[in-house]
Protein backbone atom coordinates (compact mmCIF):
# COMPACT_ATOMS: atom_id res chain seq x y z
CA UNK A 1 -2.90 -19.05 5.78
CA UNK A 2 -6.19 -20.39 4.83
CA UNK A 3 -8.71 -18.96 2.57
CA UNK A 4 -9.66 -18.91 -1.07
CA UNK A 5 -8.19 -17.54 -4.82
CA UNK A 6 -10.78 -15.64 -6.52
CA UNK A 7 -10.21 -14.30 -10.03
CA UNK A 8 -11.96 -10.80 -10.91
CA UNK A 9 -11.21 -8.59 -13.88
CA UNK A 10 -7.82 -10.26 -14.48
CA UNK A 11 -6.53 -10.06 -10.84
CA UNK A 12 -5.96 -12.70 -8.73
CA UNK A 13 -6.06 -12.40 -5.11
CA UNK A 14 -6.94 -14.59 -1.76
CA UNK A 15 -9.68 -14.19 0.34
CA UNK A 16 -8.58 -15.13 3.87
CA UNK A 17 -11.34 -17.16 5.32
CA UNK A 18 -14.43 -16.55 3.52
CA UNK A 19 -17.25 -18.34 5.59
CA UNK A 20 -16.55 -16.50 8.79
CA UNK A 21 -18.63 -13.70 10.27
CA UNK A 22 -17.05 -10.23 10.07
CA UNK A 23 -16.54 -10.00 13.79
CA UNK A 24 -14.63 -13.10 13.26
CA UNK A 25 -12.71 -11.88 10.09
CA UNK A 26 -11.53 -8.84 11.91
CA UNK A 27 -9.93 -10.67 14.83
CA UNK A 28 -7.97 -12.17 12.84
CA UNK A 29 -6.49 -9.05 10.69
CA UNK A 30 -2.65 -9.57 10.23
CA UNK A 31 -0.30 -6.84 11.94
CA UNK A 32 3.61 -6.84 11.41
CA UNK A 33 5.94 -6.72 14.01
CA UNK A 34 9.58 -5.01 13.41
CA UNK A 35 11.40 -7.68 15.40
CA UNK A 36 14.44 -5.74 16.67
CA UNK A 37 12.37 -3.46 19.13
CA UNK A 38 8.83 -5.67 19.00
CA UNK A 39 7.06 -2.75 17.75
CA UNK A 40 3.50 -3.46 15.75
CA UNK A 41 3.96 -1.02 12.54
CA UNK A 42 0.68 1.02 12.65
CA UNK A 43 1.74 4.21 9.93
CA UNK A 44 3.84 4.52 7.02
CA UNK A 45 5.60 7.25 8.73
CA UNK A 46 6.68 4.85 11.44
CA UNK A 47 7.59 2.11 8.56
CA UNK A 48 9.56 4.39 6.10
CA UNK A 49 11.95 5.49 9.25
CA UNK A 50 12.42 1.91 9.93
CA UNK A 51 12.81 0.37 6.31
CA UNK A 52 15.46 3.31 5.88
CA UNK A 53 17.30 2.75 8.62
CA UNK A 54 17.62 -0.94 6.77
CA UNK A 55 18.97 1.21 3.85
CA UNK A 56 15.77 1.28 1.42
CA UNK A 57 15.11 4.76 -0.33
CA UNK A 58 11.98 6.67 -1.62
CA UNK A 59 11.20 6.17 -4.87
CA UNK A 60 8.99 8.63 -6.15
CA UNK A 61 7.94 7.08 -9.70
CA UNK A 62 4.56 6.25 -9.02
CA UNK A 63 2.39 8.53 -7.65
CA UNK A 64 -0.46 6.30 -6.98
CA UNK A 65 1.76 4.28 -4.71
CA UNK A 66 4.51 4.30 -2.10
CA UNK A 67 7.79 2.39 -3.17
CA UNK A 68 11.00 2.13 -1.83
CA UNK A 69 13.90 0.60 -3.50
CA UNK A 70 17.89 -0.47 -2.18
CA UNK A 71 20.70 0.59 -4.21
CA UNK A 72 22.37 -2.89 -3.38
CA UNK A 73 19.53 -4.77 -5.33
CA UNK A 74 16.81 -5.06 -8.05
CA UNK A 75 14.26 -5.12 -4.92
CA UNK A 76 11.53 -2.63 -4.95
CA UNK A 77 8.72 -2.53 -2.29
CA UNK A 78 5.23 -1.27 -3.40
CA UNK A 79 2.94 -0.01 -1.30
CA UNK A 80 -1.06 1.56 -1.52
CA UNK A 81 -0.93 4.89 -0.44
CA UNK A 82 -4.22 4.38 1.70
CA UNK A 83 -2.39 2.44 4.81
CA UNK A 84 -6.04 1.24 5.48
CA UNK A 85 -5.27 -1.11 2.33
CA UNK A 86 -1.75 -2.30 4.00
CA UNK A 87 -2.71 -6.16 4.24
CA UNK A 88 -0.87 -9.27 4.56
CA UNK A 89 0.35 -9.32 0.99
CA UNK A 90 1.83 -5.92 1.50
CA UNK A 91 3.12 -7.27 4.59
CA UNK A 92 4.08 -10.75 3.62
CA UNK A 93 6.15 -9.00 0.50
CA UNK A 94 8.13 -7.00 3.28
CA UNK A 95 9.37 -9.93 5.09
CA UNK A 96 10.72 -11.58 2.37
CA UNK A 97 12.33 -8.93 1.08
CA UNK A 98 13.84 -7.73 4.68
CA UNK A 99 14.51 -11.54 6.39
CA UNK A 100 15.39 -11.45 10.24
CA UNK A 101 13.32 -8.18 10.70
CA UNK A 102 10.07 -8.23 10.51
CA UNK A 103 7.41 -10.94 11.27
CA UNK A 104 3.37 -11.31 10.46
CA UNK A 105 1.08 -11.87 12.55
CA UNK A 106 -2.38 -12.31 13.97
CA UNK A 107 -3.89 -9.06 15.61
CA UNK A 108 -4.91 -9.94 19.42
């Protein structure tokens, strides 16, 4: 992952490759792959069924975001609502928290 940190309004966040053209930017866009059946997630419909079949829940504190928590740990997922603004932090956070299922990756 290449790119750079840029500070604004007391965030922190990274900028994956800032030089390149937006053709170029966009053909590189991360997608995640649920590993058991290969399957890019493209909705939060098609995510939600899969992270509860892993045993994650709904958790409906937040209504400005999507969460999902496991009884078995402190672990709790937080999602935009807008799954236009699922990116590979979103993604990256996923993985870690759910090892041996899913995997990020470069769009083709």
């Amino acid at each position: 992952m290449s790119g750079v940190w840029v500070f604004k309004n007391g965030v922190i966040r990274l900028v994956e490759n800032p030089n390149q053209s937006g053709s170029d930017t966009q053909s590189r866009r991360k997608v995640m792959v649920y590993l058991p059946t290969g399957e890019v997630v493209s909705s939060y419909s098609t995510l939600e069924q899969i992270l509860q079949s892993l045993g994650w829940e709904r958790y409906f504190g937040d209504t400005d975001l999507l969460q999902f928590h496991k009884r078995s740990s402190i672990d709790l997922i937080s999602l935009p609502r807008d799954f236009t603004k699922f990116n590979s932090v979103y993604m990256y956070d996923i993985v870690v928290k759910n090892p041996n299922y899913f995997h990020v990756r470069d769009s083709h």
